[in-house]
C-alpha atoms as a PDB file:
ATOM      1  CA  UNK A   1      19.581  33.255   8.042  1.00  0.00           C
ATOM      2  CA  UNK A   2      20.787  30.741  10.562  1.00  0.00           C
ATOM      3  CA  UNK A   3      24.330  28.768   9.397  1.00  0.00           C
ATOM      4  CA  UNK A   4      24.082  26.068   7.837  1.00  0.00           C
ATOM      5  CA  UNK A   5      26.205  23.194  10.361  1.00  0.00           C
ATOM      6  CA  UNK A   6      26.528  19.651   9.821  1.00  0.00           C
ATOM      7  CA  UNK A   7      25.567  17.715  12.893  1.00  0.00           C
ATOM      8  CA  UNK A   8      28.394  14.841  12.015  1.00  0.00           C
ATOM      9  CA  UNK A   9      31.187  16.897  11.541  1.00  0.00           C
ATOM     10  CA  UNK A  10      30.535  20.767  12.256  1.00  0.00           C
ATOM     11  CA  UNK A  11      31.176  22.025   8.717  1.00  0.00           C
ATOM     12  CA  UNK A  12      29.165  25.268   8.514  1.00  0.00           C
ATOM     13  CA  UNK A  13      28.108  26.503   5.538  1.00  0.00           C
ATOM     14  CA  UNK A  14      29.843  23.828   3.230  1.00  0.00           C
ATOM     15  CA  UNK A  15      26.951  22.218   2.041  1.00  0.00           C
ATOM     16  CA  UNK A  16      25.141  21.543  -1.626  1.00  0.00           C
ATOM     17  CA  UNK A  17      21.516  20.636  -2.155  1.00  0.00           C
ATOM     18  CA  UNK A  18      20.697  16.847  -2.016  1.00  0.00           C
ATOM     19  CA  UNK A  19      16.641  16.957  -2.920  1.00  0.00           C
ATOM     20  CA  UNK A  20      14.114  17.024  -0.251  1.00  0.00           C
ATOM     21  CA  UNK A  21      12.575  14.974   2.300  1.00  0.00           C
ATOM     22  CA  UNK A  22       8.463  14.611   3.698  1.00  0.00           C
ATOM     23  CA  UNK A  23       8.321  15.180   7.473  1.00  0.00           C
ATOM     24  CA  UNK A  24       5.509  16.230   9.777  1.00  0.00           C
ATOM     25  CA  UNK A  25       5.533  20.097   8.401  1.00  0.00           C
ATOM     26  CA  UNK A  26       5.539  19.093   5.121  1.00  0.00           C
ATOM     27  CA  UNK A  27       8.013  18.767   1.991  1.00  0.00           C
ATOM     28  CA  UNK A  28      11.280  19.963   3.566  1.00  0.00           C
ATOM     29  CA  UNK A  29      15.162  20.728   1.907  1.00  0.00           C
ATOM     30  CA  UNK A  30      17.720  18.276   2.508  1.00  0.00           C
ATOM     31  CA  UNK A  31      21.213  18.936   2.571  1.00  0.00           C
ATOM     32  CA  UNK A  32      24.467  16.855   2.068  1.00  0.00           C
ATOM     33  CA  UNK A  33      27.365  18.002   3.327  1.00  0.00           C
ATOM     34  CA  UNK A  34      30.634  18.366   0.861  1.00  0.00           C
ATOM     35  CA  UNK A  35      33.148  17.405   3.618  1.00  0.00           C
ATOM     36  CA  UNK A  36      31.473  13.920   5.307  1.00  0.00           C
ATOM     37  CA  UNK A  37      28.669  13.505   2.819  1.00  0.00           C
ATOM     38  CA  UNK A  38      26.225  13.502   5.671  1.00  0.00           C
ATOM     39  CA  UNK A  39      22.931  14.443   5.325  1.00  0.00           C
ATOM     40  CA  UNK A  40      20.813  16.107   7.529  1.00  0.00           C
ATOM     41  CA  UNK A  41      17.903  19.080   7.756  1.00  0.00           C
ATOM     42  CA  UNK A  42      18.213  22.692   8.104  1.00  0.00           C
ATOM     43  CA  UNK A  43      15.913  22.472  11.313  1.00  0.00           C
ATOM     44  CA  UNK A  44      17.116  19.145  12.662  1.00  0.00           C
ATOM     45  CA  UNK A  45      20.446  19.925  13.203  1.00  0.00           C
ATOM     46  CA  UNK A  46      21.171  17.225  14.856  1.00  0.00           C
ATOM     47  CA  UNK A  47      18.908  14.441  14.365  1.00  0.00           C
ATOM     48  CA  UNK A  48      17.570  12.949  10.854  1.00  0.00           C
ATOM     49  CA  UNK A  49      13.585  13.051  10.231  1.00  0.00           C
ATOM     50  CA  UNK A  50      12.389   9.714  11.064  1.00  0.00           C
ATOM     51  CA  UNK A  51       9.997   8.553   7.843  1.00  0.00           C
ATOM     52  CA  UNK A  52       6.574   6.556   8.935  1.00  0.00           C
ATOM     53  CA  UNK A  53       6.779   3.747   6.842  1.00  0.00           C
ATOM     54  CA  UNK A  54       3.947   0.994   5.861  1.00  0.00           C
ATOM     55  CA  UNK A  55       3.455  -2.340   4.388  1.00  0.00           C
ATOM     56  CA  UNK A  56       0.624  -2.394   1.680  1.00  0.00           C
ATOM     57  CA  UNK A  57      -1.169  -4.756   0.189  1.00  0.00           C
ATOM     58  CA  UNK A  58      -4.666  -5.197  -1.542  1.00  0.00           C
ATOM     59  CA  UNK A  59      -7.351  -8.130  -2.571  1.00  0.00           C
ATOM     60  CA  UNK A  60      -9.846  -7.751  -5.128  1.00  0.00           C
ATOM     61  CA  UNK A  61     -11.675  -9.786  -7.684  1.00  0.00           C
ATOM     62  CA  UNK A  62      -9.333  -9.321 -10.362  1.00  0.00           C
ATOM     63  CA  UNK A  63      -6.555  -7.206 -12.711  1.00  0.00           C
ATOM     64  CA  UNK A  64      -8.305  -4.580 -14.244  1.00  0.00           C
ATOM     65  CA  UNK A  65      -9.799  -1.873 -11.909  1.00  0.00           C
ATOM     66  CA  UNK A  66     -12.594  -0.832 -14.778  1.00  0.00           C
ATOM     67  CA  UNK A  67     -13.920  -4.315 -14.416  1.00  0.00           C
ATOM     68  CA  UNK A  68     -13.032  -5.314 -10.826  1.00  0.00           C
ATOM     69  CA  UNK A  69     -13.553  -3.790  -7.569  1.00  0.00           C
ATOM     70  CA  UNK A  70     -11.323  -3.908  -4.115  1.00  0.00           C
ATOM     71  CA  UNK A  71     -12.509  -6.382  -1.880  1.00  0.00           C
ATOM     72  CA  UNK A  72     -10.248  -5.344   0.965  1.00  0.00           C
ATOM     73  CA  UNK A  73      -6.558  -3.766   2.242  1.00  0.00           C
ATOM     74  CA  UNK A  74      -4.009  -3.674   4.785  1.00  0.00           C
ATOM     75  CA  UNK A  75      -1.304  -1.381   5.879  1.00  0.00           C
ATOM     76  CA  UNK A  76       1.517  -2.460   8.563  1.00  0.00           C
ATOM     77  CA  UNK A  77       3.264   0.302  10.146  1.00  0.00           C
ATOM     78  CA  UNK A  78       6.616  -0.873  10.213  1.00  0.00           C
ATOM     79  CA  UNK A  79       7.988  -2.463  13.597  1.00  0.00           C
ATOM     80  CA  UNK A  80       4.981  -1.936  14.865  1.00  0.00           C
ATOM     81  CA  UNK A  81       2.201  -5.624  15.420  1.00  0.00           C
ATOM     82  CA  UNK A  82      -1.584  -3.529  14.511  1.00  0.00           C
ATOM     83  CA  UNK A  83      -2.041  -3.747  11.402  1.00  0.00           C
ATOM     84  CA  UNK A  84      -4.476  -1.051   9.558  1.00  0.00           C
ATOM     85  CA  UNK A  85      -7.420  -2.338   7.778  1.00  0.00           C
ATOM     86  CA  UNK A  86     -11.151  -3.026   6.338  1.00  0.00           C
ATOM     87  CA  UNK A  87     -13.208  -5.227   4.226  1.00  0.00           C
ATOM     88  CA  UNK A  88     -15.630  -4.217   1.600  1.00  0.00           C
ATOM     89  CA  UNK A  89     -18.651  -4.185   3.482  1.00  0.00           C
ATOM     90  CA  UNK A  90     -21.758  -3.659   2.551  1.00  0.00           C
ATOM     91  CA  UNK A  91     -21.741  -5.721  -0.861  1.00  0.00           C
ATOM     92  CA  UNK A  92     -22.234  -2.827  -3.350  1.00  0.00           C
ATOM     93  CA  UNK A  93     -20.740  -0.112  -4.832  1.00  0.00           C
ATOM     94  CA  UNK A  94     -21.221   2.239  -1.871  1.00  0.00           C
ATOM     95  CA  UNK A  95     -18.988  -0.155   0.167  1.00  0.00           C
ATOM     96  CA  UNK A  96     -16.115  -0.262  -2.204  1.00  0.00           C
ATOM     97  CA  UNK A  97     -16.143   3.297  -1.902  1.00  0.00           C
ATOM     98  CA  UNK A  98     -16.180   2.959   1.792  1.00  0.00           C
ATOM     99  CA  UNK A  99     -13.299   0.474   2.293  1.00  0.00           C
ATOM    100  CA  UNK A 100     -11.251   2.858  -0.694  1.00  0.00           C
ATOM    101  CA  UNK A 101     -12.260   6.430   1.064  1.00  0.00           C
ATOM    102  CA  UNK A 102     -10.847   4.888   4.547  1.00  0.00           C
ATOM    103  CA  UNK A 103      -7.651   3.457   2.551  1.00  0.00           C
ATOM    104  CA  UNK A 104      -6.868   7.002   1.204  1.00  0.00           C
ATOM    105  CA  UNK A 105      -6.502   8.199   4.801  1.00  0.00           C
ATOM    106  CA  UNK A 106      -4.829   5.511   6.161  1.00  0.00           C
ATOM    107  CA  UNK A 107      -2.036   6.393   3.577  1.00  0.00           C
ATOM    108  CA  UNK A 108      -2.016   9.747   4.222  1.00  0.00           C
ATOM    109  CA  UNK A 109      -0.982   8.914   7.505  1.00  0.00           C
ATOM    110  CA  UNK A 110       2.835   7.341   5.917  1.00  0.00           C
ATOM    111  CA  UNK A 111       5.689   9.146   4.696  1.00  0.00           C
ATOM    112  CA  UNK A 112       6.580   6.098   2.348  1.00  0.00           C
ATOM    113  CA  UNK A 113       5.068   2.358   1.444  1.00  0.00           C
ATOM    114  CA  UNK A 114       6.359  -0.999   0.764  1.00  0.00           C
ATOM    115  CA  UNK A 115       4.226  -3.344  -1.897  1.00  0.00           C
ATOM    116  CA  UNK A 116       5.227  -6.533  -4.127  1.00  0.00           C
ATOM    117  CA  UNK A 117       4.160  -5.771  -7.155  1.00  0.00           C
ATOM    118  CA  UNK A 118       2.681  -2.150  -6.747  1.00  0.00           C
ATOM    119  CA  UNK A 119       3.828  -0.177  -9.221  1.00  0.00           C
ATOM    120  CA  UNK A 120       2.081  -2.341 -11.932  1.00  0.00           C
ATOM    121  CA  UNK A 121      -1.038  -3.633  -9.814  1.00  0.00           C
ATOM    122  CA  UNK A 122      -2.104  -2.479  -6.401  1.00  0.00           C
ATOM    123  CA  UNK A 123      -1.092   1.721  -6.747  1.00  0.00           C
ATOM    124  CA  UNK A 124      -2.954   1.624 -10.348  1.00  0.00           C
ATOM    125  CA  UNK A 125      -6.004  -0.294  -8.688  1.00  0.00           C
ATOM    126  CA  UNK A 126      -6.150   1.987  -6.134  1.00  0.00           C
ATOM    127  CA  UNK A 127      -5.735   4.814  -8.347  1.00  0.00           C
ATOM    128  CA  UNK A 128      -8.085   3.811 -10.504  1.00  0.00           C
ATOM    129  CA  UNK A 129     -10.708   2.898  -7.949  1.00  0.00           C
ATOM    130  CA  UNK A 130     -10.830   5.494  -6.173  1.00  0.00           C
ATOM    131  CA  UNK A 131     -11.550   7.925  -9.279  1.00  0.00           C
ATOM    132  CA  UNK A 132     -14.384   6.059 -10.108  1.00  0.00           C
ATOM    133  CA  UNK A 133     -15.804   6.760  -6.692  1.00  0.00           C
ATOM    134  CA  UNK A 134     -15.098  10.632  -7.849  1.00  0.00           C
ATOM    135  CA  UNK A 135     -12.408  10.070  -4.640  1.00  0.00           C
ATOM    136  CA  UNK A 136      -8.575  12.069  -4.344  1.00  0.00           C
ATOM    137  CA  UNK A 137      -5.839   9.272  -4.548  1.00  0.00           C
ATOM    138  CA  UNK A 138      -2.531  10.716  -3.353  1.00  0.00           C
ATOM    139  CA  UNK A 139      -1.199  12.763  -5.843  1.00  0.00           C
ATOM    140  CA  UNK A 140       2.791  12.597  -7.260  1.00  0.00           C
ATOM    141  CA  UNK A 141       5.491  12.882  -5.190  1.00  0.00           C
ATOM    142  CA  UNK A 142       2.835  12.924  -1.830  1.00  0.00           C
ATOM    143  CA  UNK A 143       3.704   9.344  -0.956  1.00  0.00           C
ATOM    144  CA  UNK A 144       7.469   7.315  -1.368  1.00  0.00           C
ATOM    145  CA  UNK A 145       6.867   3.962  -2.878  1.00  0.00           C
ATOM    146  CA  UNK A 146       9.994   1.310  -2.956  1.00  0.00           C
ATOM    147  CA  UNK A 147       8.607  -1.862  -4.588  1.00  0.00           C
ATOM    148  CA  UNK A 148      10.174  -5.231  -3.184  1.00  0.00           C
ATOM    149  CA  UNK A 149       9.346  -7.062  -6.390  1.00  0.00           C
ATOM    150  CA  UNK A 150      12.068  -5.506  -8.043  1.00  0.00           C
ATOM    151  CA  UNK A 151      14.811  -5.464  -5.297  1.00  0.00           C
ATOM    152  CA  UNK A 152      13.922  -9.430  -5.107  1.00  0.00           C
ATOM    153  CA  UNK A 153      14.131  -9.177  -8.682  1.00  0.00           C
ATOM    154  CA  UNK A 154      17.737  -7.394  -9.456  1.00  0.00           C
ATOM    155  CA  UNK A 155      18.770  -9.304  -5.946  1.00  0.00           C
ATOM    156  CA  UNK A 156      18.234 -12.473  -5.849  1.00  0.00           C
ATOM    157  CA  UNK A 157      18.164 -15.664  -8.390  1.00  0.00           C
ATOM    158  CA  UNK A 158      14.948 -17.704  -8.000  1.00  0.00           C
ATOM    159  CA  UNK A 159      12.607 -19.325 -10.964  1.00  0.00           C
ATOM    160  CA  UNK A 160       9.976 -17.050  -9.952  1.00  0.00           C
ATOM    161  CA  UNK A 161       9.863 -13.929  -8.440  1.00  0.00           C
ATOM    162  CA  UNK A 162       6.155 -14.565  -6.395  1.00  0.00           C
ATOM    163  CA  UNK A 163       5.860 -13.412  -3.241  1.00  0.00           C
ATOM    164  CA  UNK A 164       5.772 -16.885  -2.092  1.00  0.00           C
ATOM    165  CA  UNK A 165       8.833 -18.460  -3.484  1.00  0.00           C
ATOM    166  CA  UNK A 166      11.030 -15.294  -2.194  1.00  0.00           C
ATOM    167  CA  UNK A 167       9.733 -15.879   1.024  1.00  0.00           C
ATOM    168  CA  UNK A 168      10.408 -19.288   1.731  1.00  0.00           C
ATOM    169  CA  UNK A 169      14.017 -18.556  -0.496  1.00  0.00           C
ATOM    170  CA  UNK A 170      14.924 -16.114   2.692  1.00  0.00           C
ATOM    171  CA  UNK A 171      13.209 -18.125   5.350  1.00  0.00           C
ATOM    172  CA  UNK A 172      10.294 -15.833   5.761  1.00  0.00           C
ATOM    173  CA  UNK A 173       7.174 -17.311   7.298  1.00  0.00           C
ATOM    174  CA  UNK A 174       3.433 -16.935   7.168  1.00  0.00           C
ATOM    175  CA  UNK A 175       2.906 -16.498   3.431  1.00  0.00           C
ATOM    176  CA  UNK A 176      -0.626 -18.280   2.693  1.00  0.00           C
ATOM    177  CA  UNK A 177      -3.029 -19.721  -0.312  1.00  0.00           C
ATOM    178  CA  UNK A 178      -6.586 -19.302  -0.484  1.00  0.00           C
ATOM    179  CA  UNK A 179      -8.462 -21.902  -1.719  1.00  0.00           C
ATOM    180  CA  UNK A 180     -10.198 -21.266  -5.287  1.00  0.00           C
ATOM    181  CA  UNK A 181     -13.189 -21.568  -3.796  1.00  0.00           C
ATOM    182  CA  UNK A 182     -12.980 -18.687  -1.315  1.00  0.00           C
ATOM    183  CA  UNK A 183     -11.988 -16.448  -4.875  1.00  0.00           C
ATOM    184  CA  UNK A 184     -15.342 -18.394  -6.491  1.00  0.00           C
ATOM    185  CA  UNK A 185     -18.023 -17.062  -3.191  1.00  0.00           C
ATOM    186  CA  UNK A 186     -16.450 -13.722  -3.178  1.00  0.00           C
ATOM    187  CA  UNK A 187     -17.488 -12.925  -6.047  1.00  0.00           C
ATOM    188  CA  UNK A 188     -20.788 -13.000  -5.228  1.00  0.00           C
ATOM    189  CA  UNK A 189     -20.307 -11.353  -1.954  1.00  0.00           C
ATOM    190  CA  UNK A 190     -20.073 -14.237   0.648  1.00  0.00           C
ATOM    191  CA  UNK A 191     -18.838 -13.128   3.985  1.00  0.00           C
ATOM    192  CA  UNK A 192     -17.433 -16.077   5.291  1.00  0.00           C
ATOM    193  CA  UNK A 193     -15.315 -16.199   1.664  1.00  0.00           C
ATOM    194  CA  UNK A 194     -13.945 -12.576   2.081  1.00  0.00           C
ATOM    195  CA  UNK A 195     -13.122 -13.153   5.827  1.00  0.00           C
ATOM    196  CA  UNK A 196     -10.773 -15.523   4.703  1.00  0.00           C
ATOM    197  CA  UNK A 197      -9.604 -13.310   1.902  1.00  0.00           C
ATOM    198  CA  UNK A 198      -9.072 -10.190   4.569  1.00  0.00           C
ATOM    199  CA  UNK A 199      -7.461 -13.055   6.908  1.00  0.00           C
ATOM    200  CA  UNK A 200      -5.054 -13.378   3.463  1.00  0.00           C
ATOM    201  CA  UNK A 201      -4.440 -10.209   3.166  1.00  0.00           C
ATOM    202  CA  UNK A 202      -3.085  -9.392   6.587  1.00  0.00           C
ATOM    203  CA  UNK A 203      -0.780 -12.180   6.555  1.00  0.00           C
ATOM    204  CA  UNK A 204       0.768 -10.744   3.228  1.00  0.00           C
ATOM    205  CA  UNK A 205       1.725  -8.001   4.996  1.00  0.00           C
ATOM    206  CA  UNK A 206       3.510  -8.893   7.537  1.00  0.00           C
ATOM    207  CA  UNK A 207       5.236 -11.190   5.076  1.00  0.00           C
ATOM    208  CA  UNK A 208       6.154  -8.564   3.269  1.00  0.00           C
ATOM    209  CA  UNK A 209       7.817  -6.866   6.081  1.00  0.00           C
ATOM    210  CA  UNK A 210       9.608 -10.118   6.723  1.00  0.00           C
ATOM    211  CA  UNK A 211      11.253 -10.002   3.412  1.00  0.00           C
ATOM    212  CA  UNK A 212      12.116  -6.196   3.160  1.00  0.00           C
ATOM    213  CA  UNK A 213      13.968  -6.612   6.497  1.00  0.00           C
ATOM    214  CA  UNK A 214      15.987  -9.579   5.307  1.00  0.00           C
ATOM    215  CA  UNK A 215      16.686  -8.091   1.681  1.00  0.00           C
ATOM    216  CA  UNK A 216      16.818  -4.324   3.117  1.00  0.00           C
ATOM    217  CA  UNK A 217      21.136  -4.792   3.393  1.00  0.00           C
ATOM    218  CA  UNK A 218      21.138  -5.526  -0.299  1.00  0.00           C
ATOM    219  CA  UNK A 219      20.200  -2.531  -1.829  1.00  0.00           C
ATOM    220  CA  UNK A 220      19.979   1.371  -1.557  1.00  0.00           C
ATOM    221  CA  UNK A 221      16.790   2.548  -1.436  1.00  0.00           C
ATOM    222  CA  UNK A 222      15.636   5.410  -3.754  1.00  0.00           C
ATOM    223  CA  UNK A 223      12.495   8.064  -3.289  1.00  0.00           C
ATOM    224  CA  UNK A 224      10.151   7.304  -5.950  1.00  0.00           C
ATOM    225  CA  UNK A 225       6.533   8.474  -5.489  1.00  0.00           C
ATOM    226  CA  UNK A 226       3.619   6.113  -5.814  1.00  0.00           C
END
């Protein structure tokens, strides 16, 4: 075996076990170093893996995924101005499978996601959703997950912790409202209604990103799994 060599401070084989990383082979070891706590990869000596990261958000016509169904997503690579997509289309059951089938691969393409509010609504919807449609959501530990609803939460002092009100607290534009109306035609499939939902939902994310980059200096983040 090859030594193990910190590419900070050229300690060789002075270094513990500090979990393990996702990069483009797979679920790797990481290493910390005892002498400059750096930490690094066996096989990237010198240079850390760089995670794909995403913005994520989701519409749909309610709560409770065994009564509601996705009407649409949207996943911003990070840094980057496409923004990943779709809208449930056909109205039926085969299209919500559609638009939740091409989700699930989307993801798969990120080594972690950002979401307000996931761990408690969009992640279970999508969950949920997609083993209806007899589907493979991303199993534990696949995916990292870092919530901004609770760094805004444990950060920052606000009298509500919506998307909307931290936003314009940090001086983050673009965050929208759809009229009730738009909520009241979707229902019953109207395209013009979930246009302006999907329209919604892309501003979110970029919103979203918006926020995470101001807040990002205020808090360590952790590797939880979605």
């Amino acid at each position: 075996m090859t030594d193990l060599i910190c590419p900070r401070c050229g300690e060789t084989n002075n270094a513990r076990r500090n979990g393990s990383i996702l990069s483009p082979r797979g679920r790797v070891q990481r290493w910390q170093c005892h002498k400059c706590n750096k930490k690094f990869h066996r096989s990237l000596k010198t240079q850390p893996i760089k995670l794909r990261e995403g913005y994520l958000d989701i519409e749909a016509s309610g709560l409770k995924a065994n009564f509601d169904v996705m009407y649409s997503w949207a996943l911003k690579p990070r840094g980057e101005s496409k923004i990943l997509s779709d809208v449930i289309k056909p109205w039926s059951m085969a299209g919500e499978k559609r638009i939740v089938s091409s989700l699930i691969r989307a993801m798969n393409k990120f080594d972690r996601v950002y979401t307000y509010n996931g761990t408690l609504y969009d992640l279970p919807f999508i969950r949920t959703r997609a083993l209806r449609h007899g589907l493979n959501p991303q199993e534990y530990m696949q995916i990292y997950h870092t919530d901004l609803y609770f760094v805004a939460k444990s950060r920052l002092s606000l009298h509500r912790k919506a998307l909307a009100v931290v936003a314009h607290a940090l001086n983050v534009p673009g965050k929208t409202d759809i009229d009730p109306r738009h909520w009241e035609a979707a229902i019953f499939g109207d395209p013009a209604a979930l246009k302006e939902i999907h329209r919604h939902n892309l501003g979110d994310v970029c919103v979203l990103e918006g926020v995470h980059n101001v807040l990002e200096p205020f808090y360590a983040g952790t590797n939880r799994s979605i």
